[in-house]
Protein backbone atom coordinates (compact mmCIF):
# COMPACT_ATOMS: atom_id res chain seq x y z
CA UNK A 1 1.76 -17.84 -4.31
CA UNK A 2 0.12 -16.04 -6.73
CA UNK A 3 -0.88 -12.67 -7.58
CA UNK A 4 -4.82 -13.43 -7.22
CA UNK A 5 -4.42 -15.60 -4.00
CA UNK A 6 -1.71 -12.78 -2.64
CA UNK A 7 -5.07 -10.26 -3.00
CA UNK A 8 -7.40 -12.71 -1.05
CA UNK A 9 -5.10 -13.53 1.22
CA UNK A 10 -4.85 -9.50 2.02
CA UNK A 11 -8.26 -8.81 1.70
CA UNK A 12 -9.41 -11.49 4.30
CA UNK A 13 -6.54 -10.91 6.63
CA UNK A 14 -7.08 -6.89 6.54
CA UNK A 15 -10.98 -8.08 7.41
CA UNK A 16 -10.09 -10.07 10.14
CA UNK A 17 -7.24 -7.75 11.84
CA UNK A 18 -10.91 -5.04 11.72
CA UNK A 19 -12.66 -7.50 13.50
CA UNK A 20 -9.83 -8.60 16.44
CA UNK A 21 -9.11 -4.77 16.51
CA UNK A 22 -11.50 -2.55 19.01
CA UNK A 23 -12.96 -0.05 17.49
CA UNK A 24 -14.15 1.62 14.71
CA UNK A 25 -11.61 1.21 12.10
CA UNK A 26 -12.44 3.50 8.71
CA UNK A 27 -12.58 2.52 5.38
CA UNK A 28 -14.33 0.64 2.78
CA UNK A 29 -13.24 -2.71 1.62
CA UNK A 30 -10.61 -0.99 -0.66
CA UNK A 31 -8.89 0.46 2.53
CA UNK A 32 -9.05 -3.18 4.05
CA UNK A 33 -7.53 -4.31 0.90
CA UNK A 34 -4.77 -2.13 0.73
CA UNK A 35 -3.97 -2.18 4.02
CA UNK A 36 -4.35 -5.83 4.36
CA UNK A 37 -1.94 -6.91 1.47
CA UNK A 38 0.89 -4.28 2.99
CA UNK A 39 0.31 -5.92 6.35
CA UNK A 40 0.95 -9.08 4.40
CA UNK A 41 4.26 -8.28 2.99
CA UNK A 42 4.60 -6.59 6.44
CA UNK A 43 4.31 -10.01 8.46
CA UNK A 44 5.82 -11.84 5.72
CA UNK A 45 8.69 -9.89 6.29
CA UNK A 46 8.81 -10.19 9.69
CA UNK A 47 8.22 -14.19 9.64
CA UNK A 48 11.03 -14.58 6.82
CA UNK A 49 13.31 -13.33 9.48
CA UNK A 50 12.06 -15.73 11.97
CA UNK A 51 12.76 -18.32 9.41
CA UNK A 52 8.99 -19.36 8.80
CA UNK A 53 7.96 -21.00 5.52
CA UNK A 54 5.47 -18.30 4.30
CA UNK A 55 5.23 -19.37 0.44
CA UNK A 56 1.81 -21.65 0.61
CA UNK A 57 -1.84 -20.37 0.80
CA UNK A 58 -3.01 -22.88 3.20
CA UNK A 59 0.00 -22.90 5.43
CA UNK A 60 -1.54 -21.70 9.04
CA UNK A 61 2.23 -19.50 9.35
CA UNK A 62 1.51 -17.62 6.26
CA UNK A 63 -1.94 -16.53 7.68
CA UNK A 64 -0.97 -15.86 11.14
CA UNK A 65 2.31 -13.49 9.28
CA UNK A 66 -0.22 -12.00 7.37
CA UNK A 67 -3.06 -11.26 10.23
CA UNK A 68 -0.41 -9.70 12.54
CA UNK A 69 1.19 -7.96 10.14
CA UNK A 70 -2.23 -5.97 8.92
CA UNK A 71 -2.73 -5.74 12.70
CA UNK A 72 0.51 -3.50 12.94
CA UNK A 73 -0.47 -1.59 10.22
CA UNK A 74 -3.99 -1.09 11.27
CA UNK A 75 -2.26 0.72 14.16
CA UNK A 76 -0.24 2.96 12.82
CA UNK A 77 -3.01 3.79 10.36
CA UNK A 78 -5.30 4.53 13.76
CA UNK A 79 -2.70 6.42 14.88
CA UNK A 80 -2.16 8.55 11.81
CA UNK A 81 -5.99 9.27 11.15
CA UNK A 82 -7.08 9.26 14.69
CA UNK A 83 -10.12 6.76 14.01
CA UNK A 84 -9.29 4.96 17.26
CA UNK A 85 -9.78 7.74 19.87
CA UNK A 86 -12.97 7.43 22.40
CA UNK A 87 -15.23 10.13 21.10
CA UNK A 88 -17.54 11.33 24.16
């Protein structure tokens, strides 16, 4: 995969991991860019080990990798900011 599609790819997962999230999640789309191509190496990590073939665009496993993976690090980046706490 390339370096262009490896951005998209990112990009759209980081946008959809804000939209299964609840929440207000911070950030501009640079944030959801950043965050969404380290939660794609993230899942593609984690689906390498589980023996998945991650290496095409289209390939449903690559996008699922990459959505879960910028779910976890949506998370921890809640966590660390403290964007996802009920404000009353």
């Amino acid at each position: 995969m390339g370096f262009l599609a490896f951005l998209l790819l990112g990009l759209i997962a980081g946008a959809i991991a804000k939209l299964i999230l609840p929440g207000k999640q911070g950030g501009g789309w640079f944030v959801t860019l950043i965050l969404g191509v380290v939660g794609a190496i993230l899942g593609g990590w984690i689906g390498s080990l589980f023996g998945l073939d991650i290496t095409t665009f289209f390939s449903i496993g690559t996008w699922i990798c990459a959505i879960g993976g910028s779910i976890i690090v949506l998370l921890i980046y809640g966590l660390i900011t403290g964007r996802n706490k009920a404000r009353s």
